[in-house]
Protein backbone atom coordinates (compact mmCIF):
# COMPACT_ATOMS: atom_id res chain seq x y z
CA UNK A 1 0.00 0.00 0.00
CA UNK A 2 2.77 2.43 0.37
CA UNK A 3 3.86 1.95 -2.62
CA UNK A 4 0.57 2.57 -3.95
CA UNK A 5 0.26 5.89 -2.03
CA UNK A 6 3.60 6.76 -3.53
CA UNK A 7 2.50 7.72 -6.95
CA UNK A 8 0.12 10.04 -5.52
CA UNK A 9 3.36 12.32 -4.45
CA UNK A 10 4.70 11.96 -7.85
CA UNK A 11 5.12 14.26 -11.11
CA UNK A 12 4.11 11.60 -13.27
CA UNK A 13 4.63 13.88 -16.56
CA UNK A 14 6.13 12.12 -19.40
CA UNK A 15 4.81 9.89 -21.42
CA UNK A 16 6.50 6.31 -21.44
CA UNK A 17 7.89 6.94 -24.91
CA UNK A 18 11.87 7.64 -23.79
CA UNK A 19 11.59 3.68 -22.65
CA UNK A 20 13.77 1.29 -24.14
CA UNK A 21 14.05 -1.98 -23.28
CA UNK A 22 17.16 -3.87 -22.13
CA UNK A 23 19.35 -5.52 -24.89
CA UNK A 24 18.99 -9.19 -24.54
CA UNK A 25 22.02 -11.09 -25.12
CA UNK A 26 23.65 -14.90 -24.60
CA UNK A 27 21.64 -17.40 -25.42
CA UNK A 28 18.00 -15.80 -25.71
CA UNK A 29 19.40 -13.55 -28.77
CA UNK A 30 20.16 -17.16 -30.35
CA UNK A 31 16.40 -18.30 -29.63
CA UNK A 32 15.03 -15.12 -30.60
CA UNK A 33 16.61 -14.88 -34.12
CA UNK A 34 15.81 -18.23 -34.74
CA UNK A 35 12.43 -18.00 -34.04
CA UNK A 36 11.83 -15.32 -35.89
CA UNK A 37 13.70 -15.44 -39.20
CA UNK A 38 12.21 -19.04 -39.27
CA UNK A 39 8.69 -17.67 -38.53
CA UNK A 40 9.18 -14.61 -40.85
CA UNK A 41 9.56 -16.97 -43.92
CA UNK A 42 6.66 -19.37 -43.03
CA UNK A 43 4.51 -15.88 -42.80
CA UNK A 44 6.04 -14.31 -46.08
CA UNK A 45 4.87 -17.98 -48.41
CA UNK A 46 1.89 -17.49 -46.56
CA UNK A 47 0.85 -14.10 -47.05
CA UNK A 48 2.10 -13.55 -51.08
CA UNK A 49 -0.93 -16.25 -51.50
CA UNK A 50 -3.59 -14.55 -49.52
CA UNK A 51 -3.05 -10.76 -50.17
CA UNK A 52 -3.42 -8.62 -53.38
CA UNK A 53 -0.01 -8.71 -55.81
CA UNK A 54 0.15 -5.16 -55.00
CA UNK A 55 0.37 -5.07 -51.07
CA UNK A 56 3.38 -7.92 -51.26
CA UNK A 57 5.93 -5.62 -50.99
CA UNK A 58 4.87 -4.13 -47.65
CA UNK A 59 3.92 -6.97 -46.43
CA UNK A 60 7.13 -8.27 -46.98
CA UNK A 61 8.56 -5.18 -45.42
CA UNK A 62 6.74 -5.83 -42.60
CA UNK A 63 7.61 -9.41 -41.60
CA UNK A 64 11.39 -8.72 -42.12
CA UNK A 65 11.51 -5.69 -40.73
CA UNK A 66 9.62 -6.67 -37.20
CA UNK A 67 13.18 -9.41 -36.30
CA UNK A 68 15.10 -6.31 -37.02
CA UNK A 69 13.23 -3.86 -34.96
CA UNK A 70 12.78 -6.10 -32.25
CA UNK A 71 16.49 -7.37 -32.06
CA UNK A 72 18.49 -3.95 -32.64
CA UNK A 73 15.74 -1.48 -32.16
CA UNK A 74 13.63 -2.76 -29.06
CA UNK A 75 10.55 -1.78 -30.10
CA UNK A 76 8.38 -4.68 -28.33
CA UNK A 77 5.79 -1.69 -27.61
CA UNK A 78 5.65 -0.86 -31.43
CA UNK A 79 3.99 -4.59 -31.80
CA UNK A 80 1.59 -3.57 -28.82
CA UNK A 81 0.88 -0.47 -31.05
CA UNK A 82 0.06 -2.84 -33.84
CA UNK A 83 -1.95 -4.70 -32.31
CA UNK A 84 -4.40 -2.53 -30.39
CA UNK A 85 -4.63 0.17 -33.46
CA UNK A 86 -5.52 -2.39 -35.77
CA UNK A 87 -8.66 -3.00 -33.66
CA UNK A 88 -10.73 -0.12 -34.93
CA UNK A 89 -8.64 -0.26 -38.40
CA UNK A 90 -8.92 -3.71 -39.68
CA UNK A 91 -5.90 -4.28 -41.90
CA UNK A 92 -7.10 -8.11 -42.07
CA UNK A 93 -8.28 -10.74 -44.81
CA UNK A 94 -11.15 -13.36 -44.40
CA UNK A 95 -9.67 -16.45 -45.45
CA UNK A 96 -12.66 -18.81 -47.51
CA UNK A 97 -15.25 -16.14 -46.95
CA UNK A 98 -18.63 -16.81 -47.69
CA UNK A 99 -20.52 -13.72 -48.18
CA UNK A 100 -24.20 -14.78 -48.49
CA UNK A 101 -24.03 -16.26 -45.43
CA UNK A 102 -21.53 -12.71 -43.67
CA UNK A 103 -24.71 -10.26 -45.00
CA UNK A 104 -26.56 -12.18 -42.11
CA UNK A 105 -24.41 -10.70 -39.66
CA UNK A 106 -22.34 -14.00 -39.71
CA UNK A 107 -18.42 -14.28 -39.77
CA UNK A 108 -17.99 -15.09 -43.11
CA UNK A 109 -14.59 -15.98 -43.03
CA UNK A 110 -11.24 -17.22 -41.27
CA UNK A 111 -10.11 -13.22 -40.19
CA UNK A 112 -5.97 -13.27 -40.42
CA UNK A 113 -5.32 -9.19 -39.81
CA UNK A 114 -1.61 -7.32 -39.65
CA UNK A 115 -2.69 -7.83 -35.64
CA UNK A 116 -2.27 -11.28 -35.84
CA UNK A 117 1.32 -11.23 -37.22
CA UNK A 118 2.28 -8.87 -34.77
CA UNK A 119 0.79 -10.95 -31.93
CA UNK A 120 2.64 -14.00 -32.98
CA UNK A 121 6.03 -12.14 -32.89
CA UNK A 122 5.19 -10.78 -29.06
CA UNK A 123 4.64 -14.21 -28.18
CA UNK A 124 7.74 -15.36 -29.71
CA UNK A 125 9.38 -12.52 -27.57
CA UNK A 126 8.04 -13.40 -24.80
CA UNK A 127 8.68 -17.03 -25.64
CA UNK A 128 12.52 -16.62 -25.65
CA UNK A 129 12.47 -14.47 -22.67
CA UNK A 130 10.75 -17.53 -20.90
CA UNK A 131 13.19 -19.83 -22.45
CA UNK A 132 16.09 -17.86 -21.28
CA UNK A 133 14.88 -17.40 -17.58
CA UNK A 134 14.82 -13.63 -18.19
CA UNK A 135 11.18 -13.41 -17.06
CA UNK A 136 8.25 -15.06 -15.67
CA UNK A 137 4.76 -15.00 -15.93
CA UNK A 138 3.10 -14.04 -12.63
CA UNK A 139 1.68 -15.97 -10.34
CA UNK A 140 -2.14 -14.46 -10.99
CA UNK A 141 -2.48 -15.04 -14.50
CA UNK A 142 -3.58 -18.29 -14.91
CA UNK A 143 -6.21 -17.05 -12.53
CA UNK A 144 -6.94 -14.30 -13.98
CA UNK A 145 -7.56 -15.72 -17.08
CA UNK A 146 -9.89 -18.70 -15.98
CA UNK A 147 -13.15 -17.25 -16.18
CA UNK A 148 -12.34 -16.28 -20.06
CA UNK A 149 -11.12 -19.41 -20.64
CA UNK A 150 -14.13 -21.24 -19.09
CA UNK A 151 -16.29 -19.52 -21.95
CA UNK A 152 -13.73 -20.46 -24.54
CA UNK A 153 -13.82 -24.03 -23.48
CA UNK A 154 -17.91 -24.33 -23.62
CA UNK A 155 -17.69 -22.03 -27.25
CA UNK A 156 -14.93 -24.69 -28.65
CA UNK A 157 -16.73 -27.34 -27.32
CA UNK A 158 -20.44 -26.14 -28.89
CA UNK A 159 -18.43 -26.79 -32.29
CA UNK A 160 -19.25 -30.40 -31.64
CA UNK A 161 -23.08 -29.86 -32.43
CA UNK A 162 -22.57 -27.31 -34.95
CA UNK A 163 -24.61 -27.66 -38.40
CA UNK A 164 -21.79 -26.08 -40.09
CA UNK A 165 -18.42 -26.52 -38.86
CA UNK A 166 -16.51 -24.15 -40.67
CA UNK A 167 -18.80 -21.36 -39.55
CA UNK A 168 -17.88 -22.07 -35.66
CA UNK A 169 -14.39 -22.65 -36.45
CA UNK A 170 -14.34 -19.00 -37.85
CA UNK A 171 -15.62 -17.80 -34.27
CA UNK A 172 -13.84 -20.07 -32.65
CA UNK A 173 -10.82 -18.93 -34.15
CA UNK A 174 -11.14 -15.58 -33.55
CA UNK A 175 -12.02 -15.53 -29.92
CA UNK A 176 -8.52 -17.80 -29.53
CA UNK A 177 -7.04 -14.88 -31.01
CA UNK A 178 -8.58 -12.20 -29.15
CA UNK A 179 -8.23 -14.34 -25.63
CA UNK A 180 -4.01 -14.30 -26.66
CA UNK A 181 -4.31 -10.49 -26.85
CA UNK A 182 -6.12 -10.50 -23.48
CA UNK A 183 -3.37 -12.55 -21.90
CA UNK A 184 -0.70 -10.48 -23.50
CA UNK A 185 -1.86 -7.34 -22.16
CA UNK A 186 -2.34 -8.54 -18.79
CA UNK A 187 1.18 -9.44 -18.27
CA UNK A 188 2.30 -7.03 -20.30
CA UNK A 189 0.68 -4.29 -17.93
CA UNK A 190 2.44 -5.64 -15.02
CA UNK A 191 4.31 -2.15 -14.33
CA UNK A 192 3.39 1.36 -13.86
CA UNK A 193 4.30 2.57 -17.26
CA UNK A 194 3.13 -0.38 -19.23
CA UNK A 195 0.25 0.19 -18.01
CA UNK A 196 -0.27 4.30 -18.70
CA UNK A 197 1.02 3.16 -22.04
CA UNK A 198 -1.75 0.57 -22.97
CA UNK A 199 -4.55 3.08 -22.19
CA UNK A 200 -2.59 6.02 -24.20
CA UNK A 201 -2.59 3.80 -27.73
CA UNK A 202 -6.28 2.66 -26.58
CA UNK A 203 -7.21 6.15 -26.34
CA UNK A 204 -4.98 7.59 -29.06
CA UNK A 205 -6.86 4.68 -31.37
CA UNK A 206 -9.94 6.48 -30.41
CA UNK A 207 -8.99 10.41 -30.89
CA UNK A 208 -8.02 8.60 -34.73
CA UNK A 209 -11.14 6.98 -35.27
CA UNK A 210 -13.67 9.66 -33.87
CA UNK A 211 -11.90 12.58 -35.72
CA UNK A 212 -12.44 9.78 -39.36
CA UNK A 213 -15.41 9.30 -38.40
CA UNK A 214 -16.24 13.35 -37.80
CA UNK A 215 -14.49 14.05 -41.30
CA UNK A 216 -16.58 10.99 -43.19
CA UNK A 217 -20.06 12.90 -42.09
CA UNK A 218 -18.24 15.89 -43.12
CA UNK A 219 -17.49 15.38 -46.62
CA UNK A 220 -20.61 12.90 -46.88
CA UNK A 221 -19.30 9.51 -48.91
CA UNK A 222 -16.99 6.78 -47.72
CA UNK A 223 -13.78 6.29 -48.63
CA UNK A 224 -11.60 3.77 -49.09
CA UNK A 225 -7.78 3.99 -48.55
CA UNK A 226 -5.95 0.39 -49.31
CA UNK A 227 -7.37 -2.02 -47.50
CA UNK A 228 -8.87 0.48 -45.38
CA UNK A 229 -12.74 1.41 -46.01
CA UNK A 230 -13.91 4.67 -43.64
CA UNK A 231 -17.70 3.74 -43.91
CA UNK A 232 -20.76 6.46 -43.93
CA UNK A 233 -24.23 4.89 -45.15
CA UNK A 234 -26.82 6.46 -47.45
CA UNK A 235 -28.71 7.63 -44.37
CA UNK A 236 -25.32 9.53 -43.38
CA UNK A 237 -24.94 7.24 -39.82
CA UNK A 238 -20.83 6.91 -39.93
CA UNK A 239 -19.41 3.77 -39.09
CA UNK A 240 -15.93 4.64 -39.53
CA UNK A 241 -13.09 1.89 -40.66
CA UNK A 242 -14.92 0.43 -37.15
CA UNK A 243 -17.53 -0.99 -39.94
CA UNK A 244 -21.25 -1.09 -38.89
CA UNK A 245 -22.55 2.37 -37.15
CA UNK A 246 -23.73 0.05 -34.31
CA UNK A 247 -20.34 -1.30 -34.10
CA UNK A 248 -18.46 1.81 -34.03
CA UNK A 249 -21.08 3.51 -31.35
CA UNK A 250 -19.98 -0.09 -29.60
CA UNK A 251 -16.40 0.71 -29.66
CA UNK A 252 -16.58 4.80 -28.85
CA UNK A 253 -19.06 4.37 -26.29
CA UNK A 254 -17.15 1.89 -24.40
CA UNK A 255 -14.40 4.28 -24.05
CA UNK A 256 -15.71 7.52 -23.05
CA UNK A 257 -15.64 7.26 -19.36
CA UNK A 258 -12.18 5.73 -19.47
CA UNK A 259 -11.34 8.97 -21.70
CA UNK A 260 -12.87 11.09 -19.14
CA UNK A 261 -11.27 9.36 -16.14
CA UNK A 262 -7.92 9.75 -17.37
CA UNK A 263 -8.77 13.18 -17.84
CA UNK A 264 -9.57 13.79 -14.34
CA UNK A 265 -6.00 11.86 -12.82
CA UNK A 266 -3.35 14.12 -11.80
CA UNK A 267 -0.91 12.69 -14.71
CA UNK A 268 0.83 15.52 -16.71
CA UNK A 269 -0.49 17.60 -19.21
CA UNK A 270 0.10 14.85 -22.26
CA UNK A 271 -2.33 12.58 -21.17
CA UNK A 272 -4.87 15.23 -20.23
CA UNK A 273 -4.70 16.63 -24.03
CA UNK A 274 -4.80 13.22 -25.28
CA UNK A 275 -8.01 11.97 -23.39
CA UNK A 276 -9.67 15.80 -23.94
CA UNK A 277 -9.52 15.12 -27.31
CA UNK A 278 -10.54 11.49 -27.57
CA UNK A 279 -13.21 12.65 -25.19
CA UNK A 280 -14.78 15.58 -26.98
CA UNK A 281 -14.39 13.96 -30.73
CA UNK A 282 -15.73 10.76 -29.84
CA UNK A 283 -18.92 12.29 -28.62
CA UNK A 284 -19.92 14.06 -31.76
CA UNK A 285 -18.51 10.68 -33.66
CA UNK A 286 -21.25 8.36 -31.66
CA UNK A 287 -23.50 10.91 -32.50
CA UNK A 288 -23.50 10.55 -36.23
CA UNK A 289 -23.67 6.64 -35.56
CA UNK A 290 -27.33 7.47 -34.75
CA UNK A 291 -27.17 4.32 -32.56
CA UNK A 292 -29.99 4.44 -29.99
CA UNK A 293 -27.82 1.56 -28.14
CA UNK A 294 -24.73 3.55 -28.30
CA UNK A 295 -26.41 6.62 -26.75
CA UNK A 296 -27.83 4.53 -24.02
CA UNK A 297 -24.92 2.99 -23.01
CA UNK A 298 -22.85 6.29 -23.21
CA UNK A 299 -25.48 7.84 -21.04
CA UNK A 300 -25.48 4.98 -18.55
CA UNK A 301 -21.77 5.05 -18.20
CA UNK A 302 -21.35 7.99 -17.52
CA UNK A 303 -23.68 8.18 -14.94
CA UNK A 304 -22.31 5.34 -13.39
CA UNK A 305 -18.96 7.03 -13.52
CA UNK A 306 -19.65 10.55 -12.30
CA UNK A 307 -21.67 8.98 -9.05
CA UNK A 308 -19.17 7.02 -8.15
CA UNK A 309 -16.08 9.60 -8.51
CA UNK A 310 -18.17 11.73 -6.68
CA UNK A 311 -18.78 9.50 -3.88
CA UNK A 312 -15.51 8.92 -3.59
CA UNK A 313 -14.52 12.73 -3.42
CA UNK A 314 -13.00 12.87 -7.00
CA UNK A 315 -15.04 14.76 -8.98
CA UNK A 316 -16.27 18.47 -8.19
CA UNK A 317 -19.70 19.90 -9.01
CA UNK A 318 -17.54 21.86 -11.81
CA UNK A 319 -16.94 18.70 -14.13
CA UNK A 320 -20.82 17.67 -13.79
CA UNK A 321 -22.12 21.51 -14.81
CA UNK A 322 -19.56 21.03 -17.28
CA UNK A 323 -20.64 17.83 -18.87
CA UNK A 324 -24.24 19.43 -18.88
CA UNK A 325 -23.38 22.34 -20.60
CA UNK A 326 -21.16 20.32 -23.33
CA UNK A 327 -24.39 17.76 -23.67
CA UNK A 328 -26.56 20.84 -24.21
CA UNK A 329 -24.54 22.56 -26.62
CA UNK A 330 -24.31 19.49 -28.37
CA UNK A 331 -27.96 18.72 -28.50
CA UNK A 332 -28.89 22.17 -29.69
CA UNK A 333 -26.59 21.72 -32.89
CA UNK A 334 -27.41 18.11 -33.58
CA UNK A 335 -31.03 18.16 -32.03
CA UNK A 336 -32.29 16.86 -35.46
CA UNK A 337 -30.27 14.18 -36.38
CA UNK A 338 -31.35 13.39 -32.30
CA UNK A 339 -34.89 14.03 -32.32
CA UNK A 340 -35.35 11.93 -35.78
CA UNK A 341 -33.92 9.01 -33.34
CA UNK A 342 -35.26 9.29 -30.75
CA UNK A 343 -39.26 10.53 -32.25
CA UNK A 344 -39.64 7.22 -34.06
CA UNK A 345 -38.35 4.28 -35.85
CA UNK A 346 -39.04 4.61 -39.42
CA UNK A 347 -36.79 1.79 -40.56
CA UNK A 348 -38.76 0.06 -37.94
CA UNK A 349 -35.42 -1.75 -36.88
CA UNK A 350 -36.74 -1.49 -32.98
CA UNK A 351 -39.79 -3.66 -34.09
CA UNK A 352 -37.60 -6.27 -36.14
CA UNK A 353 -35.63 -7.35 -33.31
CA UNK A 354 -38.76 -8.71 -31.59
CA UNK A 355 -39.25 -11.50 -33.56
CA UNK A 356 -35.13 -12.69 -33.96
CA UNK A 357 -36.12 -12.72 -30.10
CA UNK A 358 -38.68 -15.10 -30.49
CA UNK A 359 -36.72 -17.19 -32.65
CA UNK A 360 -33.64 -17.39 -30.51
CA UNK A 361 -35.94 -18.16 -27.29
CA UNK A 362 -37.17 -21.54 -29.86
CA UNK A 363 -33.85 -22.32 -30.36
CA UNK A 364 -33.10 -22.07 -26.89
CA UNK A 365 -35.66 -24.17 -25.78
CA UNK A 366 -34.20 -26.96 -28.40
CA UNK A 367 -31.02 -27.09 -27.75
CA UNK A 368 -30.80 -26.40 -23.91
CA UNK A 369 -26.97 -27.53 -22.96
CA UNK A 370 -24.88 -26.46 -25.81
CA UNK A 371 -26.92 -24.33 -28.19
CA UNK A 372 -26.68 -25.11 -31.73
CA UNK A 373 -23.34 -24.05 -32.25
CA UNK A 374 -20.62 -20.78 -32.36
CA UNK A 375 -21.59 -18.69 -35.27
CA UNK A 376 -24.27 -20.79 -36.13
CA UNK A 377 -27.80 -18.83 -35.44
CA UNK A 378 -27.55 -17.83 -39.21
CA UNK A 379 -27.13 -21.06 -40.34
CA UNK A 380 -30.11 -23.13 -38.67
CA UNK A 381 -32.85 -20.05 -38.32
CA UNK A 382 -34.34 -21.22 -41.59
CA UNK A 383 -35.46 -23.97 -39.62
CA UNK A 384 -37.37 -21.85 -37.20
CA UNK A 385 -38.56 -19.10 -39.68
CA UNK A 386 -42.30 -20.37 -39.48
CA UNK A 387 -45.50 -18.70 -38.70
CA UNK A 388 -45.51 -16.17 -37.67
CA UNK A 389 -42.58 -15.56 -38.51
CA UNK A 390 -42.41 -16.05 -41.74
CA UNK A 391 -42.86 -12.72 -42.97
CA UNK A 392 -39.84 -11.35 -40.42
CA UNK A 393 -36.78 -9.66 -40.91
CA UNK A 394 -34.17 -12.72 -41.33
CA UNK A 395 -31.06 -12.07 -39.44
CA UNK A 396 -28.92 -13.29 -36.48
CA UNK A 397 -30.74 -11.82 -33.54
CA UNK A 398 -29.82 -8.51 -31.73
CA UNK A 399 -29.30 -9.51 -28.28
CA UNK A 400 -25.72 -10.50 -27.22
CA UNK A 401 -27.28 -12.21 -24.73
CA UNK A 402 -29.95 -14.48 -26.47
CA UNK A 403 -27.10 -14.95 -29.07
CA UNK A 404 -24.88 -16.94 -26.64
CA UNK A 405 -27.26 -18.90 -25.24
CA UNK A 406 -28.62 -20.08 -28.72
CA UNK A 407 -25.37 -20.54 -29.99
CA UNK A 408 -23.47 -22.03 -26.87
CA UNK A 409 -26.33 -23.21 -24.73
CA UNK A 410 -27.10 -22.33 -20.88
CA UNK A 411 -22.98 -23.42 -19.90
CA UNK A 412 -22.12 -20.74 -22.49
CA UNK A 413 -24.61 -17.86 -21.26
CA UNK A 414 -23.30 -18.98 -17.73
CA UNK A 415 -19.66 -18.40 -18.44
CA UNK A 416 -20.16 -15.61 -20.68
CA UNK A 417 -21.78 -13.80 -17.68
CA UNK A 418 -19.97 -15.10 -15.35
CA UNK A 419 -16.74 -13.38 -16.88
CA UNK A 420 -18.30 -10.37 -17.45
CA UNK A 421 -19.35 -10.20 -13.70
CA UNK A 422 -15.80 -11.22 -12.61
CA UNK A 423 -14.36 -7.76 -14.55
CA UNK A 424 -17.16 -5.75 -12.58
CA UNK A 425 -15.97 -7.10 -9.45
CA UNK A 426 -11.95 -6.66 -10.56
CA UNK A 427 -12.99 -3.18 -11.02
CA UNK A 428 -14.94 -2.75 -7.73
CA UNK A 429 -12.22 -4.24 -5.99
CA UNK A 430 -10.31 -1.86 -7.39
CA UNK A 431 -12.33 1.02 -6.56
CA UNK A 432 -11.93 -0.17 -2.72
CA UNK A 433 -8.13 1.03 -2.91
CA UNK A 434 -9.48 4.31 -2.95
CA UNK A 435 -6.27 5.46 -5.11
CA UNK A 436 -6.50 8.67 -6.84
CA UNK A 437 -5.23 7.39 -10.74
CA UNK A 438 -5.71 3.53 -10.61
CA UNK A 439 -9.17 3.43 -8.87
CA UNK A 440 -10.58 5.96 -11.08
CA UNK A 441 -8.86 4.46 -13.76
CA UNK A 442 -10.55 1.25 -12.92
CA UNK A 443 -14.18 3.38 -12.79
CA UNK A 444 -13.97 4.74 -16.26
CA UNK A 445 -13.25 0.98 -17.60
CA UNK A 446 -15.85 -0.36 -15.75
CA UNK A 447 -18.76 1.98 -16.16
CA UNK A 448 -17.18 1.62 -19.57
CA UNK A 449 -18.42 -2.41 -19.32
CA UNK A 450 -21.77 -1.75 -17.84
CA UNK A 451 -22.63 0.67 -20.90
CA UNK A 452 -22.03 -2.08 -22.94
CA UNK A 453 -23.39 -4.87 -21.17
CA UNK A 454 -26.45 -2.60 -21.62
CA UNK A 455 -26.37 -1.84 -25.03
CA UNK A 456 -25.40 -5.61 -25.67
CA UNK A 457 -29.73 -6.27 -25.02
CA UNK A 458 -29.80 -4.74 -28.12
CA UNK A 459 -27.26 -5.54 -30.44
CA UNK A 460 -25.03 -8.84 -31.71
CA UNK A 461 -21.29 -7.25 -30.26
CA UNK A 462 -20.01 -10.37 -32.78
CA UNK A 463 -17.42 -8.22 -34.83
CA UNK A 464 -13.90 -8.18 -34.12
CA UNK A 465 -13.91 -4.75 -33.31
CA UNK A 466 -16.57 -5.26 -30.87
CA UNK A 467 -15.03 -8.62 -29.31
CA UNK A 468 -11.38 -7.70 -29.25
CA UNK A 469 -12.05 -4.19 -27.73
CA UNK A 470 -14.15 -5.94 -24.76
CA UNK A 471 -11.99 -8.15 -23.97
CA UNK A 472 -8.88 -5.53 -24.10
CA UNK A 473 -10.79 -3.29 -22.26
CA UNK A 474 -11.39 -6.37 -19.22
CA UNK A 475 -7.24 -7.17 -19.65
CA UNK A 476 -6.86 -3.31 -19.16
CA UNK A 477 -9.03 -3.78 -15.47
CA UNK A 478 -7.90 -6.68 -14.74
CA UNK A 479 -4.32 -5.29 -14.54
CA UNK A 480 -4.99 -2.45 -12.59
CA UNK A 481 -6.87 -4.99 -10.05
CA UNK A 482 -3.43 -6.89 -9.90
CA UNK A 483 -1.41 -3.20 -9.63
CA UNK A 484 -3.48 -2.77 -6.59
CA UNK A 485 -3.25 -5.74 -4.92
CA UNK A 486 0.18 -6.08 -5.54
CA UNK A 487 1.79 -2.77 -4.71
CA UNK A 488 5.38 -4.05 -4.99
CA UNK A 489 4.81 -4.29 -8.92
CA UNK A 490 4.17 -0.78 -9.55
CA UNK A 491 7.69 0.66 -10.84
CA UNK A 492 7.24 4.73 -10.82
């Protein structure tokens, strides 16, 4: 605990950028180049067959040049960078996509993204640093990571009753991936600084994609850049490179209180400008997704976070009146595009969820233990499309919720919940320590979880975007919950 209380005497000013790590030598720098010249080739034959002629070259630059950095230049964090930007970017591929059954809100395809090559390489890294008794992993994180892995187990295993294989292998293959990042962070945020600099490229992916997604409603048409597509629809609601507008009011509105609570920690004036930014622009972007979900669970978050930090003594009645005024000011010039929300549902997507409802409860009641398989709703709801549903909007049903327990059965919903309970009470416990930057840290993430978990009643949250940000986001908590508990780790 003294530790703890230490930082709260501190100038904590710079941003971790001057870091570099140590040089690794003896035998490690032997494992290390091994590993990764061998895995570099494997990845180059691999990718010249699954990308465009024209992107070969970088590519290519990319898989050398990662042994390089990471060998002479140290740039482990650059990987990081990779990794957690490419969540709202998507530089990725579906491998054997099949897109009349991805316009049902289906993963069409095997998703291999510039993420996942610069995943592999940390875990080579951290491979050789294991190998050469240069670090360990700590004692929590097999704990840490149980309740996750308890949901992965009963999603792999639901593969066993799926109608179509390949569909739940694409989930199932995904969620893998995404659970790796999870771990990585975790034990990657074991430190003081590793932590600050997790939630600076979180945030600093979010001041990029609300200030797209504020210049796409701007100029009025999507555009596409590479591999890159910055997404407005016909009826102007911006999803960004996110994709959806439901998914990228899923993604901003998950980090808005986490914006504003590193706003409100005494770190130095960097941080403050970055999450002022990301604060203000991502507002006005979830406003032009004219998601009623996303504005619900923005609403509820920060609610959630403002009681709390001022319970706690953290927050003045100046950031509230503040907060007010900035929601007014931004009603008043988007009160339309509000209003037309909020005054009725033309598209009558509200009403259309109803009946996916209804057929996911069938399903349900059919396939009680293990549902009828990851990514598989699309697949079988043919079979339940009867009167009176018949004359329904098709699609995979709206309702995170619902969707697990159809797909996965009532051990999946369990464990799905379950996890997402077990961040909540990370956070809370975190909350207890009653320290002025990690506890509120910990309050903007988790009021952060409970928007979603709220806006998840009402939408699929089955995109990358959607999944890998979650589950960051609960690696992000989860850290601070071990920071706390385990003072001695905090290096300042």
């Amino acid at each position: 605990m003294a530790q703890l209380n230490k930082i709260n005497s501190l100038a904590l000013t710079t941003f971790p950028r001057e870091r570099v790590l140590s040089v690794v030598r003896g035998p490690a720098l032997q494992w290390i180049i091994a590993a990764l010249v061998g895995m570099g080739l494997g990845l180059y034959v691999v990718g010249i067959s699954l990308f465009p002629q024209k992107y070969i070259p970088l590519f290519g630059a990319i898989v050398f040049g990662i042994p390089f950095l990471i060998i002479f230049g140290h740039l482990r964090e650059l990987l990081l960078a990779v990794v957690l930007l490419d969540i709202p970017f998507q530089l990725d591929k579906y491998l054997f996509y099949r897109e009349d059954i991805a316009d049902l809100a289906v993963l069409g395809g095997l998703n291999v993204s510039v993420a996942t090559f610069a995943l592999i390489a940390l875990y080579a890294w951290w491979f050789a640093d294991l190998l050469s008794k240069r670090e360990f992993p700590p004692r929590w994180l097999f704990i840490s990571s149980l309740p996750l892995a308890l949901y992965l187990g009963v999603v792999t295993l639901s593969a066993t009753v799926a109608y179509d294989v390949d569909l739940a292998f694409f989930e199932i293959f995904l969620l893998w991936q995404t659970f790796f990042v999870y771990i990585y962070v975790v034990n990657f945020a074991r430190t003081w600084q590793n932590l600050l600099l997790v939630i600076a490229l979180i945030l600093f992916g979010l001041l990029l994609e609300s200030v797209i997604m504020v210049g796409l409603r701007g100029i009025g048409r999507s555009i596409s850049v590479g591999p890159v597509l910055a997404r407005i629809d016909p009826s102007s609601r911006v999803g960004g490179t996110v994709g959806s507008p439901n998914d990228a009011s899923a993604y901003v509105s998950l980090l808005l209180a986490p914006a504003l609570s590193l706003l409100l920690t005494p770190l130095g004036r960097w941080y403050k400008w970055l999450a002022g930014f990301a604060f203000c622009f991502g507002v006005i972007a979830l406003i032009f997704t004219s998601s009623r979900g996303g504005w619900i669970a923005f609403a509820v978050s920060m609610l959630i976070f403002c009681f709390f930090a001022w319970y706690r003594g953290w927050l003045s009645l100046t950031v509230p009146v503040t907060l007010a005024l900035f929601a007014i000011l931004i009603g008043i010039i988007f009160q339309d595009a509000i209003t037309a929300r909020f005054d009725g549902d033309d598209d009558g997507s509200a009403y259309s969820r109803i009946p996916l409802m209804i057929m996911a409860s069938q399903m349900i009641q059919d396939n009680m233990m293990l549902g009828v398989g990851a990514n598989n709703f699309a697949a079988v709801m043919m079979q339940y499309a009867y009167l009176p549903l018949s004359g329904a909007w098709l699609n995979t049903v709206h309702n995170k919720y619902l969707l697990v327990w159809a797909e996965t059965g009532i051990l999946g919903l369990v464990t799905f919940i379950g996890f997402l309970l077990t961040i909540l009470y990370r956070g809370w416990q975190a909350l207890q320590f009653n320290h002025r930057v990690l506890s509120l840290l910990a309050l903007g993430f988790t009021a952060g979880i409970m928007g979603q978990m709220v806006h998840m009643t009402v939408d699929l949250f089955h995109s990358r975007p959607a999944v890998q940000l979650l589950w960051v986001v609960a690696g992000v908590v989860t850290a601070i919950n071990n920071l706390c508990r385990e003072g001695e780790n905090i290096n300042t």
